[in-house]
Protein backbone atom coordinates (compact mmCIF):
# COMPACT_ATOMS: atom_id res chain seq x y z
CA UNK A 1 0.00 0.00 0.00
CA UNK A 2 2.69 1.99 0.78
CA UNK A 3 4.45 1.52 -1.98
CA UNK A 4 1.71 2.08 -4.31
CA UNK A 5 1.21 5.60 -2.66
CA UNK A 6 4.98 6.31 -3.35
CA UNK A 7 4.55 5.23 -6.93
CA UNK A 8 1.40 7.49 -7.79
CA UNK A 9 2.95 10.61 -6.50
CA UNK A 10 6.14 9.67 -8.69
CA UNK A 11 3.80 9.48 -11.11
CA UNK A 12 1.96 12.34 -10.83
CA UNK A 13 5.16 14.59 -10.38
CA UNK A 14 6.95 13.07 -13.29
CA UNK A 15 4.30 12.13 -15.96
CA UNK A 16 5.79 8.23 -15.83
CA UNK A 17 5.70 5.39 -13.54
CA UNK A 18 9.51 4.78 -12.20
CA UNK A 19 11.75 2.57 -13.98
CA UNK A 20 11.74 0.09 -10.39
CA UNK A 21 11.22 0.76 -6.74
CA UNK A 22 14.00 -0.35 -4.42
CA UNK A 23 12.96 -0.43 -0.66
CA UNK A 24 15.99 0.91 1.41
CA UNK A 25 16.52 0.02 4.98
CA UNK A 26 14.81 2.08 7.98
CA UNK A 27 16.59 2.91 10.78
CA UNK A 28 15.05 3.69 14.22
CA UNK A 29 11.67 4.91 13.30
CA UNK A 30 8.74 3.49 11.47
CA UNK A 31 9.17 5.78 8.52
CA UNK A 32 8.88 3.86 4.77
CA UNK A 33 11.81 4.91 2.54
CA UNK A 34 12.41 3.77 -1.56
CA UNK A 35 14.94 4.40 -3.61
CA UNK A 36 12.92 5.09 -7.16
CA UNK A 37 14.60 4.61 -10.12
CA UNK A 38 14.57 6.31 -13.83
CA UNK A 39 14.66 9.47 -14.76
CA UNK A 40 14.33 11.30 -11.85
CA UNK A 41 15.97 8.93 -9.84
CA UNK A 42 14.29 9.95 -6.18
CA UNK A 43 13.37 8.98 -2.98
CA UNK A 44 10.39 8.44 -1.90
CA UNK A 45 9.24 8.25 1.89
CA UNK A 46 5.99 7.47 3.73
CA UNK A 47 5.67 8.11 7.35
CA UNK A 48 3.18 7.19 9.48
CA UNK A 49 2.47 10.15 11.48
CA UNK A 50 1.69 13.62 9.37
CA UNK A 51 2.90 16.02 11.96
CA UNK A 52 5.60 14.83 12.02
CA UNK A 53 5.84 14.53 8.04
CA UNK A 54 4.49 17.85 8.10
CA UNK A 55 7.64 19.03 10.49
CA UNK A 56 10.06 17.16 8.52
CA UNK A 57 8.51 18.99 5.17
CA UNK A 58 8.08 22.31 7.03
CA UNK A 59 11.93 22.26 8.09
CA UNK A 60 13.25 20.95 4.33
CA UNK A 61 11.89 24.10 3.21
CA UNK A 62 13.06 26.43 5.70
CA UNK A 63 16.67 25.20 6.08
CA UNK A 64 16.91 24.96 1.81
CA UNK A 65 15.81 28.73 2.21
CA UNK A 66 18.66 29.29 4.61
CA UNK A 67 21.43 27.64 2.51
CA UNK A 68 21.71 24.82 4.85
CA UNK A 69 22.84 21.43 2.69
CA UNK A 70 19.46 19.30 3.27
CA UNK A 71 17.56 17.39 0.67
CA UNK A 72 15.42 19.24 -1.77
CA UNK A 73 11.96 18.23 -1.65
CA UNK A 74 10.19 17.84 -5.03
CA UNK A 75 6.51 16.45 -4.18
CA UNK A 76 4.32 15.28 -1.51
CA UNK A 77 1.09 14.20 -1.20
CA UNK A 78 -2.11 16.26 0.32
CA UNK A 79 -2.20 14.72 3.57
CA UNK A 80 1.53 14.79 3.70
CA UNK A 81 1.75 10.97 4.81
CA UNK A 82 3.89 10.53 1.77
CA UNK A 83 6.66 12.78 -0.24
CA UNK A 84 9.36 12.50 -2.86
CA UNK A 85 13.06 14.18 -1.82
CA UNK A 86 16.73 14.47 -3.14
CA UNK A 87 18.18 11.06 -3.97
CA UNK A 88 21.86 11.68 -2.21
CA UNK A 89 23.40 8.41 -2.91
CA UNK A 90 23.98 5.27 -0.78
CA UNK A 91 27.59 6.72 1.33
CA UNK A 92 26.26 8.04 5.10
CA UNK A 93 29.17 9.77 7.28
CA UNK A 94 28.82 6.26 9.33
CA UNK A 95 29.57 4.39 5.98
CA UNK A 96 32.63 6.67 5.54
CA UNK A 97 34.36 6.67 8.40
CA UNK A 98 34.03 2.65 9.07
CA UNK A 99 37.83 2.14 8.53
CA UNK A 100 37.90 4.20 11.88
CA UNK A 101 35.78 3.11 13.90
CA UNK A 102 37.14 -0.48 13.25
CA UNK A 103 40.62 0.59 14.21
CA UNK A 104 39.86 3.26 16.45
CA UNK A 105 42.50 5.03 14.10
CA UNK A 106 40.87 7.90 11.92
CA UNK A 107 42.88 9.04 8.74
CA UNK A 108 42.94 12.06 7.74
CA UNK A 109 40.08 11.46 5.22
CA UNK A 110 38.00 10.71 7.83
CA UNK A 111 38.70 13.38 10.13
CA UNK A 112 38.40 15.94 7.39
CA UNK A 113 34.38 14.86 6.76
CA UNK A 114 34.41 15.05 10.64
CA UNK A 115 35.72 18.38 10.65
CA UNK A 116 33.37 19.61 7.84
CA UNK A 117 30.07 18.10 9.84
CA UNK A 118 30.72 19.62 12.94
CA UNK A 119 31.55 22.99 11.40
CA UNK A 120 28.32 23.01 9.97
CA UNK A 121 26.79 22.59 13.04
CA UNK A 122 26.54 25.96 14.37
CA UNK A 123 25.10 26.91 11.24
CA UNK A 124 22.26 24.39 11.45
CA UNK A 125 21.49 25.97 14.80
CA UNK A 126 21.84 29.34 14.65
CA UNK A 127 20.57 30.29 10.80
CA UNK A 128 18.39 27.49 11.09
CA UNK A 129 16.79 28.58 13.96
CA UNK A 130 16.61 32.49 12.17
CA UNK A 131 12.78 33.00 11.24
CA UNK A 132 11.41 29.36 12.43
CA UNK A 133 8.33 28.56 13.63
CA UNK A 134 8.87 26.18 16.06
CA UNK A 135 5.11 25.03 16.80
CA UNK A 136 5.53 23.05 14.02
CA UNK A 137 8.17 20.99 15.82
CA UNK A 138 7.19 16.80 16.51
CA UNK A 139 6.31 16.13 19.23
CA UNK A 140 7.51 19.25 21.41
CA UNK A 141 8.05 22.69 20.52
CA UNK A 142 11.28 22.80 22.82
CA UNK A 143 13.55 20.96 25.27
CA UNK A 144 12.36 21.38 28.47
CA UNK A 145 11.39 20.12 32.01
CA UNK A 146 8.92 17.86 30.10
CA UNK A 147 10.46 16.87 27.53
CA UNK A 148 13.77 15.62 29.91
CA UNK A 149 11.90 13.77 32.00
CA UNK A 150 10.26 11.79 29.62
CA UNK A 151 13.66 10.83 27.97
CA UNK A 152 14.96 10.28 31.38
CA UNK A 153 11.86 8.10 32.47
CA UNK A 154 12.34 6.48 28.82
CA UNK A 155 15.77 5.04 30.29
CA UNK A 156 14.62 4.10 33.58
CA UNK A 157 11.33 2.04 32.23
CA UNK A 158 12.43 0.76 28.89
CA UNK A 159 16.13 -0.22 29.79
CA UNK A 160 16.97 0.24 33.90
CA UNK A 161 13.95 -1.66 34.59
CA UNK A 162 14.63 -4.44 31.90
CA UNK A 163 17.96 -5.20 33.45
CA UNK A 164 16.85 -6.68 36.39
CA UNK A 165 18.45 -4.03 38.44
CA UNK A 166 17.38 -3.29 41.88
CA UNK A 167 16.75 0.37 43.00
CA UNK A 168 14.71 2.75 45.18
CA UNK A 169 12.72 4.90 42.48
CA UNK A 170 12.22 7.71 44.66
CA UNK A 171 15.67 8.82 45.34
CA UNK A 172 16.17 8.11 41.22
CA UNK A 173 13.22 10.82 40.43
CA UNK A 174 15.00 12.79 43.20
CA UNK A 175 18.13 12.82 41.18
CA UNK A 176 16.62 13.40 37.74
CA UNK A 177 14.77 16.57 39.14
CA UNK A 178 18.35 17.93 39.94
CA UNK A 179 19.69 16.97 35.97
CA UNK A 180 16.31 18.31 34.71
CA UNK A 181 17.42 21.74 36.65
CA UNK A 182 21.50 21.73 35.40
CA UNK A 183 20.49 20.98 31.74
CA UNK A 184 18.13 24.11 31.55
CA UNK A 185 20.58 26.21 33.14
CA UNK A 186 21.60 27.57 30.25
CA UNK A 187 19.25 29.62 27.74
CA UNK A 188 19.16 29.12 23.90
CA UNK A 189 17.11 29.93 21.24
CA UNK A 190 19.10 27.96 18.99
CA UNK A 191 17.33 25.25 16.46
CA UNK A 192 18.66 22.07 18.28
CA UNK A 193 18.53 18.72 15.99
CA UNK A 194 18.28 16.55 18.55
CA UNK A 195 19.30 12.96 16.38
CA UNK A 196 22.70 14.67 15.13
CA UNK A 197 25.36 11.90 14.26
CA UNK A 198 26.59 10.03 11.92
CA UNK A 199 24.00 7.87 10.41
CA UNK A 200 22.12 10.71 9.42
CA UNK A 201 24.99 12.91 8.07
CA UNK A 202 24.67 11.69 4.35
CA UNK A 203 28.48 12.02 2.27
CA UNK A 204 27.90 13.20 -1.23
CA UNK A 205 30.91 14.39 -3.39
CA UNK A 206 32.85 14.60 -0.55
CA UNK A 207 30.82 17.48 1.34
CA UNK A 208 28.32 16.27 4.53
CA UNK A 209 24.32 16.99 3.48
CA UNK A 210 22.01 16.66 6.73
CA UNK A 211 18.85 14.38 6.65
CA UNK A 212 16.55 12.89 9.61
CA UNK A 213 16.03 16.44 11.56
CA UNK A 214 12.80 15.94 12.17
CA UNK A 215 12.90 15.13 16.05
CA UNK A 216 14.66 18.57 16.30
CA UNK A 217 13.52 21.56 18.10
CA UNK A 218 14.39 24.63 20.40
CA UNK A 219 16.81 23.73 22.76
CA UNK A 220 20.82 23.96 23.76
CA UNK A 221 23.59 23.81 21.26
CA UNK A 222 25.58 21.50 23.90
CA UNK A 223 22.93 18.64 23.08
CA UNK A 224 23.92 17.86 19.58
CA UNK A 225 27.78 18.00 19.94
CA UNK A 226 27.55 15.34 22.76
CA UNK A 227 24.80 13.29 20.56
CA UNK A 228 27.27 13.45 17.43
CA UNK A 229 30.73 13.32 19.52
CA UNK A 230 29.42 10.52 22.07
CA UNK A 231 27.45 8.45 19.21
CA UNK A 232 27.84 4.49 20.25
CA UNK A 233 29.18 3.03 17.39
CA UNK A 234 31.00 5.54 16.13
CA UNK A 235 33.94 5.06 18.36
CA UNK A 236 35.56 8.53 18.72
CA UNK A 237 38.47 8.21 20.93
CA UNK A 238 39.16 11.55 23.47
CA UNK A 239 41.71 12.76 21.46
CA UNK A 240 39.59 12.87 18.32
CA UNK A 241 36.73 14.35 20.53
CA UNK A 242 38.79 17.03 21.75
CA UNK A 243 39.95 18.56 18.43
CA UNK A 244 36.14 18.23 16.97
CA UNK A 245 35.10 20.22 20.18
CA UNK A 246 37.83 22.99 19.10
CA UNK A 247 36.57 22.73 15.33
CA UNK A 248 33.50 23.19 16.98
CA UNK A 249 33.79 26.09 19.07
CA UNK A 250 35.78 27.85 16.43
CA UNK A 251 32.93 28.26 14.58
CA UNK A 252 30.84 28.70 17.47
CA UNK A 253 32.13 31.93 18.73
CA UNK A 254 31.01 34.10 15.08
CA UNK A 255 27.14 33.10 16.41
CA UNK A 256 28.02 32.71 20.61
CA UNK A 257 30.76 32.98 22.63
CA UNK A 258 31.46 30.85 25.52
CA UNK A 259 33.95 30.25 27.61
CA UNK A 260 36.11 26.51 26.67
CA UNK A 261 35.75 25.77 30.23
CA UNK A 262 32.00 26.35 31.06
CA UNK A 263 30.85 25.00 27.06
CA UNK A 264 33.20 21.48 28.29
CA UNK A 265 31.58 21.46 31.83
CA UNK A 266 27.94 21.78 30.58
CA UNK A 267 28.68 19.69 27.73
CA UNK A 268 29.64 16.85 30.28
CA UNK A 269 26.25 16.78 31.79
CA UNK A 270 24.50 16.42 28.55
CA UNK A 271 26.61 13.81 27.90
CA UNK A 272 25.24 11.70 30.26
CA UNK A 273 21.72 12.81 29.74
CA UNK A 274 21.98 11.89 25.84
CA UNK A 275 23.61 8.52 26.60
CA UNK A 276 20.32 7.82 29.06
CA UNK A 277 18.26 9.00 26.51
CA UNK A 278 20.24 6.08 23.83
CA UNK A 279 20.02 3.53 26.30
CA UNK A 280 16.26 4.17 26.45
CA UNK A 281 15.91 3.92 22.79
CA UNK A 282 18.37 0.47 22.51
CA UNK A 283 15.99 -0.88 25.48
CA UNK A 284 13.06 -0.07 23.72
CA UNK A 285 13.64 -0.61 19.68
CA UNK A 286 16.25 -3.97 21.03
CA UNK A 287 14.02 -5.39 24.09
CA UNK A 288 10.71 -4.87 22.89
CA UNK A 289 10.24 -4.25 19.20
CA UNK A 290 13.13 -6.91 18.69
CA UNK A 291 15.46 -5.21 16.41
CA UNK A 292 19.04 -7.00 16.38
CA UNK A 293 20.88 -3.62 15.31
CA UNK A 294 19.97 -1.99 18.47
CA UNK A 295 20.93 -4.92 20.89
CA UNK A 296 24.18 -4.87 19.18
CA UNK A 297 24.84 -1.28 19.90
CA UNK A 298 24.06 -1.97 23.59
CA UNK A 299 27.69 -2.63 24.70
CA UNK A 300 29.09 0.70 22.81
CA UNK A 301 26.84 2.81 24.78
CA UNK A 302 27.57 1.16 28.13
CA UNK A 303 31.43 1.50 27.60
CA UNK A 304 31.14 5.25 27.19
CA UNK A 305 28.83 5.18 30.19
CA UNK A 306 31.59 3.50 31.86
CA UNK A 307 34.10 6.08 30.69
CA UNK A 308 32.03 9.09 31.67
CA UNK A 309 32.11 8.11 35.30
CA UNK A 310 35.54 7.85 35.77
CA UNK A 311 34.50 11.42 37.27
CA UNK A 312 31.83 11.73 39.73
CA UNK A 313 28.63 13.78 38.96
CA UNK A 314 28.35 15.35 42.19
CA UNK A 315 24.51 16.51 41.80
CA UNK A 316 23.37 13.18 41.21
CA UNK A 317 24.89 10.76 43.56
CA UNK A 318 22.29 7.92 43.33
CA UNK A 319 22.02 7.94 39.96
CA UNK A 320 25.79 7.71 39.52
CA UNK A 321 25.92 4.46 42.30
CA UNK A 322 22.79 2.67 40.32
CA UNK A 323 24.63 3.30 37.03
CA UNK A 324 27.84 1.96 38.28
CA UNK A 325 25.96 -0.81 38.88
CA UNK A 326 24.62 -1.06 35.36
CA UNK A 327 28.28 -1.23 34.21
CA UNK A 328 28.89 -3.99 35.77
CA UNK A 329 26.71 -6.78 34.88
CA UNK A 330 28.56 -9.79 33.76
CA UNK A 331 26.63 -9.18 30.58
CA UNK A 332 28.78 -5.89 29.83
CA UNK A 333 31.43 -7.08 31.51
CA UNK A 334 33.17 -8.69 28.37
CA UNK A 335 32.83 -5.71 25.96
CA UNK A 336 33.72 -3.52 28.71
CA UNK A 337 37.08 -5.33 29.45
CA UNK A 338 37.73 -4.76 25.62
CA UNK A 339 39.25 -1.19 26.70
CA UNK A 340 41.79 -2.82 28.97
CA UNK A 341 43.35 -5.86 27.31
CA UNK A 342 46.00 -5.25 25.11
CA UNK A 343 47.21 -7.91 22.88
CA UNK A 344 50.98 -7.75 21.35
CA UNK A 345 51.58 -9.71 18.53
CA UNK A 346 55.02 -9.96 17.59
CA UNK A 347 57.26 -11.51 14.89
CA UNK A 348 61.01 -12.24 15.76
CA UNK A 349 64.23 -14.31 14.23
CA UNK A 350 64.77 -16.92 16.45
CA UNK A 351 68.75 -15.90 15.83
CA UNK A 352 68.38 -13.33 17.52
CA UNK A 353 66.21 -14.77 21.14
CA UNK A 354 62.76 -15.01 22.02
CA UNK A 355 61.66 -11.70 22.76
CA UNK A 356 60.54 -10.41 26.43
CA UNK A 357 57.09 -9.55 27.34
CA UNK A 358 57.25 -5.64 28.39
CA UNK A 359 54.18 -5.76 30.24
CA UNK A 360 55.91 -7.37 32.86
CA UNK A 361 53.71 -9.76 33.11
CA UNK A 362 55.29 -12.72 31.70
CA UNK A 363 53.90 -15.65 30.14
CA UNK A 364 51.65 -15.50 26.67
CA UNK A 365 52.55 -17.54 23.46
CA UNK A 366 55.50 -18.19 21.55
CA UNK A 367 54.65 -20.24 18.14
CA UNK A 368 57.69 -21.54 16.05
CA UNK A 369 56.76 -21.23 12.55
CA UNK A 370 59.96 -22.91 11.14
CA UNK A 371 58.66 -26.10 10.29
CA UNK A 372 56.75 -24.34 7.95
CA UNK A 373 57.88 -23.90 4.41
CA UNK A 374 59.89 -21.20 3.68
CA UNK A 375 59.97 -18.68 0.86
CA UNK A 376 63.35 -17.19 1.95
CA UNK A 377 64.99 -20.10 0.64
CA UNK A 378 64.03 -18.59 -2.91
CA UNK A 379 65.69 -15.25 -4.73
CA UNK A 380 62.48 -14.08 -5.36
CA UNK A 381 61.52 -13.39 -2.13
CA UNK A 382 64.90 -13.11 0.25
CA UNK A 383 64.09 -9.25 -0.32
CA UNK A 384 60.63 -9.17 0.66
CA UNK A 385 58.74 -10.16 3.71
CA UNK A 386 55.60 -11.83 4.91
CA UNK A 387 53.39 -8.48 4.11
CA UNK A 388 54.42 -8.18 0.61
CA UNK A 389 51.67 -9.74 -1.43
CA UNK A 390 54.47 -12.11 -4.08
CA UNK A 391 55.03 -13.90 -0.45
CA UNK A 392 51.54 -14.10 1.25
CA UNK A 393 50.55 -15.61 -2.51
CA UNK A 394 53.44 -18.24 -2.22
CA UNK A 395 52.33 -19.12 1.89
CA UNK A 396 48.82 -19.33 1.27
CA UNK A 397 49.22 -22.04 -2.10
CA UNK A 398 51.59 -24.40 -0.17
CA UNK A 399 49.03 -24.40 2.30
CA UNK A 400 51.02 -24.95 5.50
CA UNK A 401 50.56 -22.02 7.43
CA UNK A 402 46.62 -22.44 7.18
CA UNK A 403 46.58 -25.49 8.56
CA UNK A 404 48.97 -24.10 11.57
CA UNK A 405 46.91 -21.18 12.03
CA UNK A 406 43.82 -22.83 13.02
CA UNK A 407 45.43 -24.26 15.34
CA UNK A 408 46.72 -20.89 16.40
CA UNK A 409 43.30 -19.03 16.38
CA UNK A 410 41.70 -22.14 18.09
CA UNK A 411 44.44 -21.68 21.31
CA UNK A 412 44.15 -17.64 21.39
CA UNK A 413 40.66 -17.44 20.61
CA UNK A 414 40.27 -19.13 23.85
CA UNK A 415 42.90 -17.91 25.91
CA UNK A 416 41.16 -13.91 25.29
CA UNK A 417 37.99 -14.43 25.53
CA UNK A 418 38.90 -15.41 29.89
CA UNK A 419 41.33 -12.73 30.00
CA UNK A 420 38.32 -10.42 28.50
CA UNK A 421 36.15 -12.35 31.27
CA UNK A 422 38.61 -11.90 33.44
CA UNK A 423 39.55 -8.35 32.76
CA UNK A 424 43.18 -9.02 32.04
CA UNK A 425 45.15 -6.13 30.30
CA UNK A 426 47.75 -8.17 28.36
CA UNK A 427 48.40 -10.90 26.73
CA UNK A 428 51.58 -11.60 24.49
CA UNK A 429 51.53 -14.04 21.33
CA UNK A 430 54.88 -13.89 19.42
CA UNK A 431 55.93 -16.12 16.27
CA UNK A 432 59.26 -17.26 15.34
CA UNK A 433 61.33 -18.57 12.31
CA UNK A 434 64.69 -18.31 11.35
CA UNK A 435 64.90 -14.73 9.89
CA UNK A 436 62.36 -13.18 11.73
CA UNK A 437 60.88 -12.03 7.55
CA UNK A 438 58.42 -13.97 6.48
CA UNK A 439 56.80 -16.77 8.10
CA UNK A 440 56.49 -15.26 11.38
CA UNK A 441 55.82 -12.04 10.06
CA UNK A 442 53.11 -13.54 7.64
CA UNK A 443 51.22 -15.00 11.00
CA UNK A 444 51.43 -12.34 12.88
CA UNK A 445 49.68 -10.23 10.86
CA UNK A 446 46.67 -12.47 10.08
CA UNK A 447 46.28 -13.13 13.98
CA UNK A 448 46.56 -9.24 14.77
CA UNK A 449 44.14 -9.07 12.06
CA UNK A 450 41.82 -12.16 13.60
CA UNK A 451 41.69 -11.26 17.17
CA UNK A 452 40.68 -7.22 16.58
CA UNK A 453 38.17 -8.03 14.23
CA UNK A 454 36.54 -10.98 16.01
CA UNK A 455 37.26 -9.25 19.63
CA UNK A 456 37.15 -5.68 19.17
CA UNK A 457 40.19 -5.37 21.70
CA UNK A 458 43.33 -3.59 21.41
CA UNK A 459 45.76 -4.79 19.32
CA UNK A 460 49.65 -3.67 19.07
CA UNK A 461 51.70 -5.74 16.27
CA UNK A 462 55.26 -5.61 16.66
CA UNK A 463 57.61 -6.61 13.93
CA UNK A 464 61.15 -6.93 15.71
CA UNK A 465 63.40 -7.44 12.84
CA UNK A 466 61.56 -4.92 10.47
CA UNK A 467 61.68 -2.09 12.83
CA UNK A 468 57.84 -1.97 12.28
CA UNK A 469 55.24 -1.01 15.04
CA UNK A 470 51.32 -0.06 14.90
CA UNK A 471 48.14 -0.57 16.77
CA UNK A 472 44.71 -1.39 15.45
């Protein structure tokens, strides 16, 4: 039905039926969105509640107007349950960054569409807010008392409660009246997106377009820098979060200055409102509606929870001991221990001794690869090593090395998922041969490679007789 709808206002804006109708995936709301093909090639989208179509529509219009990069939209229907808008391609700022957030190293790529977004950001919430009419926002006007506690009673019914956790509701509400009171401290009349990050940053020609605003509202710039900076998945480590903050107050001080110190301090609160307000969501969308995606982002949010209360929140002191409590249910537990183990992987020549665990802690693995065959026996390779493709070709049809790595993968697959149980902070795994080139070197990679992508935890690879050194 809803696709029908879509097709008939294509239709009746173009003169022609699309060429096909490709149903693209949703994300956290129950909005209907195609991808229709031909000549226009648009998008169409059917939502199931028309204010907040009609606020989504109203705001296209009025942030095209401003010279804000949004999607153009081309038709919609009467009732404004469906529309047709800008087709900007299939790359989202989530999408382009994903070599980063795998790594938790950003290049310079990615930290240059970073840099761009969050520039943009003031503009989005100071022109953008020039001339609005803000009744028109879904489903609040602004960001107030109300609207706080219902995010913050959002956490505490569709996620506290569904962990099992035990805790006396009275002196929670007692707390949340106190946040309620620091987070409207501060005055704005700035247009505040309210669902600012990643996913809905779309990448088109190398320059960020903004889609999805149609939660936003009145309300406090610091809301969206902690929703984009603090997203789950995203992965930002502090020192990439502290230069976007400067990017970000750069700009910020043309529309409204404030002091670094006070924007960081009040920022820090609504850090730990918006990460509530995400845990609600997960609970909700993962728990009850059953969607896998938000389950999985679970652990992400929980480990910058974790993080965030390295430093106490003085004003709410309950809160802070039931939370603490949160992070540390066995079922976090394991992707929270992914911050402290480190794993070293590390090729060496056996000519020249096993090398020494610098943790201190002793112990670990040390595989001898020499039994393998060996490719420096040949001129073709006695130059190259075990990253140099001519050589991982020559290991990988003899075959030998598979076989031994399964083994390999079988015994450290084991030995970190207890020290992640556990929360161990090293483990050591080194591999031998009799250069210290290319066997060793070969299977050190692909189990650096193995463990971060299977366990998300901190890898160091360590090359001895290369001189070579990086982290994933």
């Amino acid at each position: 039905m809803h696709q029908e709808n879509i097709q008939t206002l294509y239709q009746t804006y173009t003169g022609h039926l699309p060429e096909d109708i490709e149903p693209l995936a949703g994300a956290g709301s129950n909005r209907n969105y195609y991808r229709l093909k031909g000549n226009p090639q648009l998008i169409g989208v059917y939502g199931t509640s028309e204010a907040e179509n009609r606020a989504f529509l109203y705001m296209a219009q009025h942030f095209e107007a401003k010279g804000l990069p949004v999607p153009h939209v081309y038709a919609q229907t009467d009732d404004a349950m469906a529309y047709l808008q800008e087709d900007l391609g299939d790359t989202s700022l989530f999408q382009a960054i994903k070599q980063g957030r795998n790594t938790g190293i950003f290049n310079e790529t990615e930290k240059t569409l970073l840099k761009q977004t969050i520039r943009l950001l003031p503009r989005i919430q100071f022109e953008g807010a020039e001339d609005m009419d803000f009744s028109v926002c879904y489903p609040q006007a602004e960001f107030n008392r109300r609207s706080i506690l219902w995010d913050l009673n959002y956490f505490k019914y569709c996620f506290l409660k569904a962990t099992g956790i035990d805790f006396q509701e009275n002196l929670l509400e007692d707390d949340f009246e106190n946040m309620t009171q620091v987070l409207l401290a501060d005055t704005f009349s700035t247009f505040m997106y309210r669902d600012f990050q990643s996913r809905n940053v779309m990448i088109r020609e190398g320059k960020p377009y903004f889609i999805d605003f149609q939660g936003g509202r009145k309300g406090p710039v610091y809301y969206d820098v902690a929703s984009f900076l603090w997203q789950a998945k995203a992965r930002f480590p502090q020192e990439l979060r502290n230069e976007l903050i400067h990017e970000y107050l750069e700009v910020l001080q043309a529309y409204c200055p404030l002091s670094e110190s006070h924007f960081k301090e009040q920022l820090r609160q609504f850090v730990l409102f918006r990460t509530l307000q995400v845990l609600g969501a997960y609970g909700f969308r993962g728990y009850f509606e059953q969607k896998p995606h938000f389950l999985q982002s679970i652990p992400y949010a929980i480990g910058n929870l974790d993080q965030l209360l390295e430093e106490d929140f003085p004003a709410y002191p309950y809160l802070c001991k039931v939370l603490k409590q949160l992070t540390r249910l066995p079922v976090y537990a394991t992707e929270l221990n992914k911050r402290k183990l480190t794993v070293r992987v590390m090729s060496f020549s056996y000519k020249k001794g096993i090398p020494e665990d610098p943790s201190g802690n002793g112990g670990g693995y040390v595989f001898d690869c020499r039994a393998i065959h060996n490719p420096g026996k040949y001129d073709a390779y006695k130059q190259l090593t075990g990253r140099d493709e001519p050589v991982i070709r020559f290991l990988e049809e003899d075959g030998e090395i598979l076989t031994f790595l399964e083994h390999v993968y079988a015994l450290a697959d084991a030995h970190v998922q207890r020290f992640l149980e556990r929360g161990f902070t090293h483990l050591s795994i080194c591999f031998g041969c009799t250069g210290g080139q290319h066997r060793s070197v070969y299977a050190a990679e692909h189990v650096a490679q193995h463990i971060h992508e299977k366990f998300g935890a901190n890898v160091e690879v360590n090359h001895r007789e290369q001189n070579i050194t990086y982290k994933y």
